[in-house]
PDB file of N, CA and C in Angstrom:
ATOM      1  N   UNK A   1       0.841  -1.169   0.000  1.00  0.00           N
ATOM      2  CA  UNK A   1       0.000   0.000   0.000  1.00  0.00           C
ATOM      3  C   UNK A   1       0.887   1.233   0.000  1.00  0.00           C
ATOM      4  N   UNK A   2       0.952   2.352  -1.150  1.00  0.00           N
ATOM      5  CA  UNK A   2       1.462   3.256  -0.725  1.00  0.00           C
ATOM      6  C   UNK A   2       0.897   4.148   0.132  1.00  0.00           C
ATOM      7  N   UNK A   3       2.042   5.193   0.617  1.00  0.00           N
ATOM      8  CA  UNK A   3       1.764   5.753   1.783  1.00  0.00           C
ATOM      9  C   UNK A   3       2.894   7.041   1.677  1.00  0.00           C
ATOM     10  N   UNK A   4       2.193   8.311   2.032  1.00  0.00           N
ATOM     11  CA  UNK A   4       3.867   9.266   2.306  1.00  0.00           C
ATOM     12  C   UNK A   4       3.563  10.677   1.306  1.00  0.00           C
ATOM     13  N   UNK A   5       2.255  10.538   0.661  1.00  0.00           N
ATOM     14  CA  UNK A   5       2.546  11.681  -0.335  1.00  0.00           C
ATOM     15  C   UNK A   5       1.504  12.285  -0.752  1.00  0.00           C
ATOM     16  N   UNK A   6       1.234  13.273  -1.264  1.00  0.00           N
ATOM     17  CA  UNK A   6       0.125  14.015  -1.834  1.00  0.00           C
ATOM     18  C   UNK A   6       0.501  14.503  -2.973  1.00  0.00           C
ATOM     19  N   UNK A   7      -0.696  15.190  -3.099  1.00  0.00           N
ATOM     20  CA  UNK A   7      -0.616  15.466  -5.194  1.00  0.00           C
ATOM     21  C   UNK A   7      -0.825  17.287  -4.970  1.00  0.00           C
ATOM     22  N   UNK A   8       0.033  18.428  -5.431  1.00  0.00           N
ATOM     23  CA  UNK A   8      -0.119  19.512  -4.873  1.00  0.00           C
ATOM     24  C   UNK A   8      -0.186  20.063  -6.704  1.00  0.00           C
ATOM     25  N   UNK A   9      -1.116  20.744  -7.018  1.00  0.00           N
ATOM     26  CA  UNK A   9      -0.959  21.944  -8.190  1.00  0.00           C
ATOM     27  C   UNK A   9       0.269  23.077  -8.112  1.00  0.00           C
ATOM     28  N   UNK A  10       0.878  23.082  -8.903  1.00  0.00           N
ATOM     29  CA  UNK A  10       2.095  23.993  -9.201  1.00  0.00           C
ATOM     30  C   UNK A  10       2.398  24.725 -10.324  1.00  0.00           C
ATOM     31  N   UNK A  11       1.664  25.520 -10.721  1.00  0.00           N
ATOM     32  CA  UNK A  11       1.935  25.656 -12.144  1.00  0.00           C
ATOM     33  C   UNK A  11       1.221  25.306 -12.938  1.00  0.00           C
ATOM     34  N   UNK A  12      -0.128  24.867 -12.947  1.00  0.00           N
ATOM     35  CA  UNK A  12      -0.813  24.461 -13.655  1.00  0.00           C
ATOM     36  C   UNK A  12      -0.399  23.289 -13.608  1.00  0.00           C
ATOM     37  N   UNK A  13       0.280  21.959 -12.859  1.00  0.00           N
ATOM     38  CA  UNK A  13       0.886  20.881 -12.998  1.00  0.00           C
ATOM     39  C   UNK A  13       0.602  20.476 -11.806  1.00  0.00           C
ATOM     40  N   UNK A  14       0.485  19.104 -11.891  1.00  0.00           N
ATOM     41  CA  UNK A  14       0.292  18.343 -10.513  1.00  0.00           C
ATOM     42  C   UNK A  14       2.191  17.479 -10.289  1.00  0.00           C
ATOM     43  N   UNK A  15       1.689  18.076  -8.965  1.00  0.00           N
ATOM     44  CA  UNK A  15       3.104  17.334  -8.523  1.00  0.00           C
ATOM     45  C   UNK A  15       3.057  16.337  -7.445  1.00  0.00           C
ATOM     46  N   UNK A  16       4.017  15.707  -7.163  1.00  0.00           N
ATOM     47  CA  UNK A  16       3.803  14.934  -6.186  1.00  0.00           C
ATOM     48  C   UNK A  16       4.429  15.058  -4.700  1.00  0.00           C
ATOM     49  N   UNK A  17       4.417  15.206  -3.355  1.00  0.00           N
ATOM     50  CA  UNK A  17       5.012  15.898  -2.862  1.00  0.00           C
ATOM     51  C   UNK A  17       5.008  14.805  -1.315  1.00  0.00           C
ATOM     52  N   UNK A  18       6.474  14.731  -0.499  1.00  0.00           N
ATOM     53  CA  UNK A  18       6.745  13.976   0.386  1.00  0.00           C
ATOM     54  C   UNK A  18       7.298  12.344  -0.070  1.00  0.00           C
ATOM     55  N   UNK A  19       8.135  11.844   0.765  1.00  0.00           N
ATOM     56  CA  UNK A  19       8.497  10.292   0.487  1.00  0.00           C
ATOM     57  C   UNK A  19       7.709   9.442   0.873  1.00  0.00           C
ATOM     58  N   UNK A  20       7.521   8.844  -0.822  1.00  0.00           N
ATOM     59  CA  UNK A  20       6.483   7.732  -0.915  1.00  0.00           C
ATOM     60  C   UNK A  20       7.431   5.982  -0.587  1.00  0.00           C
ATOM     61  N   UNK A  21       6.517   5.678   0.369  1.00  0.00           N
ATOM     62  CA  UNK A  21       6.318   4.337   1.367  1.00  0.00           C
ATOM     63  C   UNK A  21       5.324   3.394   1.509  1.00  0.00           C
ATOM     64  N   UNK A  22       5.983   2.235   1.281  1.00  0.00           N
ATOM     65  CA  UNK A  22       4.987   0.935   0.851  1.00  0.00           C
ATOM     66  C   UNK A  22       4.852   0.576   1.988  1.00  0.00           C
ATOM     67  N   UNK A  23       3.989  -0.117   2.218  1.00  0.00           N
ATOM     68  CA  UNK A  23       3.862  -0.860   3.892  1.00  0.00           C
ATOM     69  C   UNK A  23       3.001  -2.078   3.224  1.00  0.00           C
ATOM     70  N   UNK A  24       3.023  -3.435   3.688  1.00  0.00           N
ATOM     71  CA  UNK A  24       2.149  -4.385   3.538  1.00  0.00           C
ATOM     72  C   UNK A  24       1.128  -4.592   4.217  1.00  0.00           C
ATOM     73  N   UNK A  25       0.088  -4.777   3.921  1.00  0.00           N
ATOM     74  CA  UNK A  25      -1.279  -5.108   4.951  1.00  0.00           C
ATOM     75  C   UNK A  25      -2.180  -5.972   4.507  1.00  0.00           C
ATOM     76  N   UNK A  26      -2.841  -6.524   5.208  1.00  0.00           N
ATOM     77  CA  UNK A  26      -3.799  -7.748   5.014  1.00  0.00           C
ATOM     78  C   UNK A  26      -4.666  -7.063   5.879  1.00  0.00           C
ATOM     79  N   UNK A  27      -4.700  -5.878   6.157  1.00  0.00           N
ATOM     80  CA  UNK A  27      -6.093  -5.266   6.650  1.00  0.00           C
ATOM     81  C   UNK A  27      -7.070  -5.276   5.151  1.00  0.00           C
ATOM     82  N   UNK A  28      -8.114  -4.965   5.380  1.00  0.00           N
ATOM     83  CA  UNK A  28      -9.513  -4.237   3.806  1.00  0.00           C
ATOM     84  C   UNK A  28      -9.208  -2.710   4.047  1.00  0.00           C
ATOM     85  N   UNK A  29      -8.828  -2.727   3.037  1.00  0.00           N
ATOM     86  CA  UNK A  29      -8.603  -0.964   2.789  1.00  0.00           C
ATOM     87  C   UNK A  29      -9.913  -0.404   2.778  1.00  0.00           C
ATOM     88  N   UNK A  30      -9.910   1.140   2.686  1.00  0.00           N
ATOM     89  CA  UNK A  30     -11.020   2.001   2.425  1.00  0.00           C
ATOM     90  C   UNK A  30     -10.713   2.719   1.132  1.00  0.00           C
ATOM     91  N   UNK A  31     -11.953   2.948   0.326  1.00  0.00           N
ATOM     92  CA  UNK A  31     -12.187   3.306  -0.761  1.00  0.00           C
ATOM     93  C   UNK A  31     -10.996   4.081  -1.386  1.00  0.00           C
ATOM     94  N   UNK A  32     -10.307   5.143  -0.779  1.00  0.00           N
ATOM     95  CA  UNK A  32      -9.272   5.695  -1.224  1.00  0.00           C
ATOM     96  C   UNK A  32      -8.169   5.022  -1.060  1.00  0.00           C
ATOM     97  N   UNK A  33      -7.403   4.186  -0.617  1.00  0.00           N
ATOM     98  CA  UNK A  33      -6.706   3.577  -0.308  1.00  0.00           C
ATOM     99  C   UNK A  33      -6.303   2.262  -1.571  1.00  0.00           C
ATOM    100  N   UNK A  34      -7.855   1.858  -1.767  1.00  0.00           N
ATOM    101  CA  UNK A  34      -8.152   0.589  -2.285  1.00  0.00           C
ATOM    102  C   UNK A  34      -7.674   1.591  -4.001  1.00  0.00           C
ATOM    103  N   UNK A  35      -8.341   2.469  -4.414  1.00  0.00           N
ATOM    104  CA  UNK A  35      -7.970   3.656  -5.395  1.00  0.00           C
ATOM    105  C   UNK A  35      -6.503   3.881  -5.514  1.00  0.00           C
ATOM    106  N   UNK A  36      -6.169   4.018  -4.499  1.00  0.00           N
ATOM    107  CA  UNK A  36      -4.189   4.472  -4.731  1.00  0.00           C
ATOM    108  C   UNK A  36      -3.573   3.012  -5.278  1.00  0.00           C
ATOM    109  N   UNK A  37      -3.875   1.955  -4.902  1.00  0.00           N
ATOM    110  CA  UNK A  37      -3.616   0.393  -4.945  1.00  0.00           C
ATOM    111  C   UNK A  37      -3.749  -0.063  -6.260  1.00  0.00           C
ATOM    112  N   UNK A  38      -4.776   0.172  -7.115  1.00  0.00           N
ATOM    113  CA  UNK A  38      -5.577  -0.061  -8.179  1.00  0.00           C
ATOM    114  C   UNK A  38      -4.698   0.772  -9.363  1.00  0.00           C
ATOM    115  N   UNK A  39      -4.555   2.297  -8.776  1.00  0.00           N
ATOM    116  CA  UNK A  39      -3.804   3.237  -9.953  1.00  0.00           C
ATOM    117  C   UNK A  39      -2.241   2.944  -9.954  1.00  0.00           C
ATOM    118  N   UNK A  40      -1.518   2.441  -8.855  1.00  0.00           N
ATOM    119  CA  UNK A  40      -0.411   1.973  -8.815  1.00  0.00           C
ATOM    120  C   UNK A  40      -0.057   0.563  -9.873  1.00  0.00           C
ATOM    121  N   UNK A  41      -1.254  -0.166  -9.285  1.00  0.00           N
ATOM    122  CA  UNK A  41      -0.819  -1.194 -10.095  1.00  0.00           C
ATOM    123  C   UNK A  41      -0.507  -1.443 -11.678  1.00  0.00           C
ATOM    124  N   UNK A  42      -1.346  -0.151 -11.860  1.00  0.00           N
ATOM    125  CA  UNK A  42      -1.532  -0.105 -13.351  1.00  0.00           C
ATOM    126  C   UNK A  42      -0.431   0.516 -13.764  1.00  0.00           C
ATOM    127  N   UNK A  43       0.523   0.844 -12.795  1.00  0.00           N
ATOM    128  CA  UNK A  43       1.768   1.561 -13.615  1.00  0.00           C
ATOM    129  C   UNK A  43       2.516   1.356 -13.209  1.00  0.00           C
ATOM    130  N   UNK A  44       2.920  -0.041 -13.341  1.00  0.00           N
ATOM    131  CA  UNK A  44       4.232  -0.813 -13.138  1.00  0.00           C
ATOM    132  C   UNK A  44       5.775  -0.374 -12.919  1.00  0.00           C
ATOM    133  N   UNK A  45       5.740   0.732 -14.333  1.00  0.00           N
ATOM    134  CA  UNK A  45       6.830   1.923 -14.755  1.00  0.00           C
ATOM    135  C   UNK A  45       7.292   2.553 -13.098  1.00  0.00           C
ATOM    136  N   UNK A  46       6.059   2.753 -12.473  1.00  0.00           N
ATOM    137  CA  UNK A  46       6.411   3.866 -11.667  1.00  0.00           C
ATOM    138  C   UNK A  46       7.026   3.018 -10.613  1.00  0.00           C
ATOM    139  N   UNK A  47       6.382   2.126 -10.186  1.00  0.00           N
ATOM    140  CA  UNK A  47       7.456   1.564  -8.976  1.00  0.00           C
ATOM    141  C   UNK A  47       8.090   0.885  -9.400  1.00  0.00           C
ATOM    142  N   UNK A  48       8.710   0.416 -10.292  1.00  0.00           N
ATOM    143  CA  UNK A  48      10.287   0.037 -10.509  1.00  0.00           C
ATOM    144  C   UNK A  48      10.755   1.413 -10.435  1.00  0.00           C
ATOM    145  N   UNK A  49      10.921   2.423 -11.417  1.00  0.00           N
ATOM    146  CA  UNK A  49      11.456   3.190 -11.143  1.00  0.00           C
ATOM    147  C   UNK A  49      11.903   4.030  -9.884  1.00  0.00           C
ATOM    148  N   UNK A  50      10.102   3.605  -9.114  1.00  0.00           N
ATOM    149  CA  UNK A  50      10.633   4.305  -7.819  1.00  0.00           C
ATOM    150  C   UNK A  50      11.918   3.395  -6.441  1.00  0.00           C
ATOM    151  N   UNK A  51      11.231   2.097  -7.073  1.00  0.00           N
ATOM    152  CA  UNK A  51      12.408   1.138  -6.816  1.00  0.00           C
ATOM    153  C   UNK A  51      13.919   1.109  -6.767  1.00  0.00           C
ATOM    154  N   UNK A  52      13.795   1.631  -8.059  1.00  0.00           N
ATOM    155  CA  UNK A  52      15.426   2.030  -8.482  1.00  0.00           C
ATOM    156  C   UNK A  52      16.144   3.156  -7.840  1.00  0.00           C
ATOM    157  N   UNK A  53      15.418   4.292  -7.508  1.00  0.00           N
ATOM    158  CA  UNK A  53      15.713   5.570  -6.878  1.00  0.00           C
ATOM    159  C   UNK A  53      16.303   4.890  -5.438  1.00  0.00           C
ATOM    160  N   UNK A  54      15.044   4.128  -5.193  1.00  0.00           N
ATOM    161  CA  UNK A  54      15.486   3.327  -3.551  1.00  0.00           C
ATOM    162  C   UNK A  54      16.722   3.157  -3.325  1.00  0.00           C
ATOM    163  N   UNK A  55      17.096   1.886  -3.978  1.00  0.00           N
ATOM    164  CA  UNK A  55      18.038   1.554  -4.143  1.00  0.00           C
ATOM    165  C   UNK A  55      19.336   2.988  -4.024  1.00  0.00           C
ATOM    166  N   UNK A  56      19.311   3.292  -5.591  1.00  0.00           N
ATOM    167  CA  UNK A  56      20.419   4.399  -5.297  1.00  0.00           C
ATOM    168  C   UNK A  56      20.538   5.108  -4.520  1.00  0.00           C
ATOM    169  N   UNK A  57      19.528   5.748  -3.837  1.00  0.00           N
ATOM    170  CA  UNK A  57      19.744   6.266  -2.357  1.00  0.00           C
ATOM    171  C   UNK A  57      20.292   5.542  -1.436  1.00  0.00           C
ATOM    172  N   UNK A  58      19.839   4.488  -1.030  1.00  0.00           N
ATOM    173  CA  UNK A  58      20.887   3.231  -0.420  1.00  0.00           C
ATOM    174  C   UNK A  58      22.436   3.066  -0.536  1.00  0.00           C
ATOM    175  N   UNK A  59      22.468   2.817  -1.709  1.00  0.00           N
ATOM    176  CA  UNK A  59      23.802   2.876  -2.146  1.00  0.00           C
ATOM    177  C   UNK A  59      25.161   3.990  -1.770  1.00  0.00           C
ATOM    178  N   UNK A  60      24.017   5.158  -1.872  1.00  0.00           N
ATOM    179  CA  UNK A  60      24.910   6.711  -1.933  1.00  0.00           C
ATOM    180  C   UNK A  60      25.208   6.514  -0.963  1.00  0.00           C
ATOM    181  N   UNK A  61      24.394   6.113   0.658  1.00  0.00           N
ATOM    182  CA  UNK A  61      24.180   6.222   2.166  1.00  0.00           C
ATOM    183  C   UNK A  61      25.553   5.392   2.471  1.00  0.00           C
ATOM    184  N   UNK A  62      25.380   4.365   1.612  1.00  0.00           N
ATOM    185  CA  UNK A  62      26.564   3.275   1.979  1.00  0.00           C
ATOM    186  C   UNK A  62      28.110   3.938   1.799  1.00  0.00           C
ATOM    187  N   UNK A  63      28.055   4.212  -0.011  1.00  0.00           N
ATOM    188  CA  UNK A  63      29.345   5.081  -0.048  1.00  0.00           C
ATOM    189  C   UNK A  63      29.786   6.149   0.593  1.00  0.00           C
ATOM    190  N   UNK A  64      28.541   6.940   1.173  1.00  0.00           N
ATOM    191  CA  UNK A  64      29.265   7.852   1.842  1.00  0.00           C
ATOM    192  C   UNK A  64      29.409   7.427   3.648  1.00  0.00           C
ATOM    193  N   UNK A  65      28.745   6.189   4.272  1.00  0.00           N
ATOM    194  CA  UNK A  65      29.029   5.581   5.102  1.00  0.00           C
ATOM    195  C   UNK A  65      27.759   6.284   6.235  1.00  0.00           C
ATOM    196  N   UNK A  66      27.036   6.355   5.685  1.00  0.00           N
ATOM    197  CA  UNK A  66      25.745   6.996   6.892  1.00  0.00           C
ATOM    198  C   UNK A  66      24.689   5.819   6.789  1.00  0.00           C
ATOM    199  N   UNK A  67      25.268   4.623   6.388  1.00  0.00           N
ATOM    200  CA  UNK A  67      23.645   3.591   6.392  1.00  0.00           C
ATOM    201  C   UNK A  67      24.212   3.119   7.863  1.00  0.00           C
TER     202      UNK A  67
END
């Protein structure tokens, strides 16, 4: 389930704003929730990619020795 972020207008543009966080649950979501779940899934693109960011942030933490 993601978790961590909102959608803010900027410019005539929607942005996305705060660090987005998965958490697992076997609770029943509520309608919006079940909505964020549904639009995620459909865009595979985005969490690998956001996947990948993960990662390299990880990585940086390591090289520079703050993990």
């Amino acid at each position: 389930m993601p978790a961590g972020v909102c959608v803010v207008k900027e410019n005539g543009k929607k942005v996305l704003v705060g660090q987005l966080s998965y958490f697992s649950t076997n609770a029943p979501l509520c309608s919006v929730c079940e909505d964020m779940k549904w639009a995620l899934e459909d865009k595979a693109w985005f969490i690998e990619a956001h996947e990948d960011y993960l990662y390299q942030i990880q990585v940086k933490k390591q090289l520079l020795g703050q993990s």
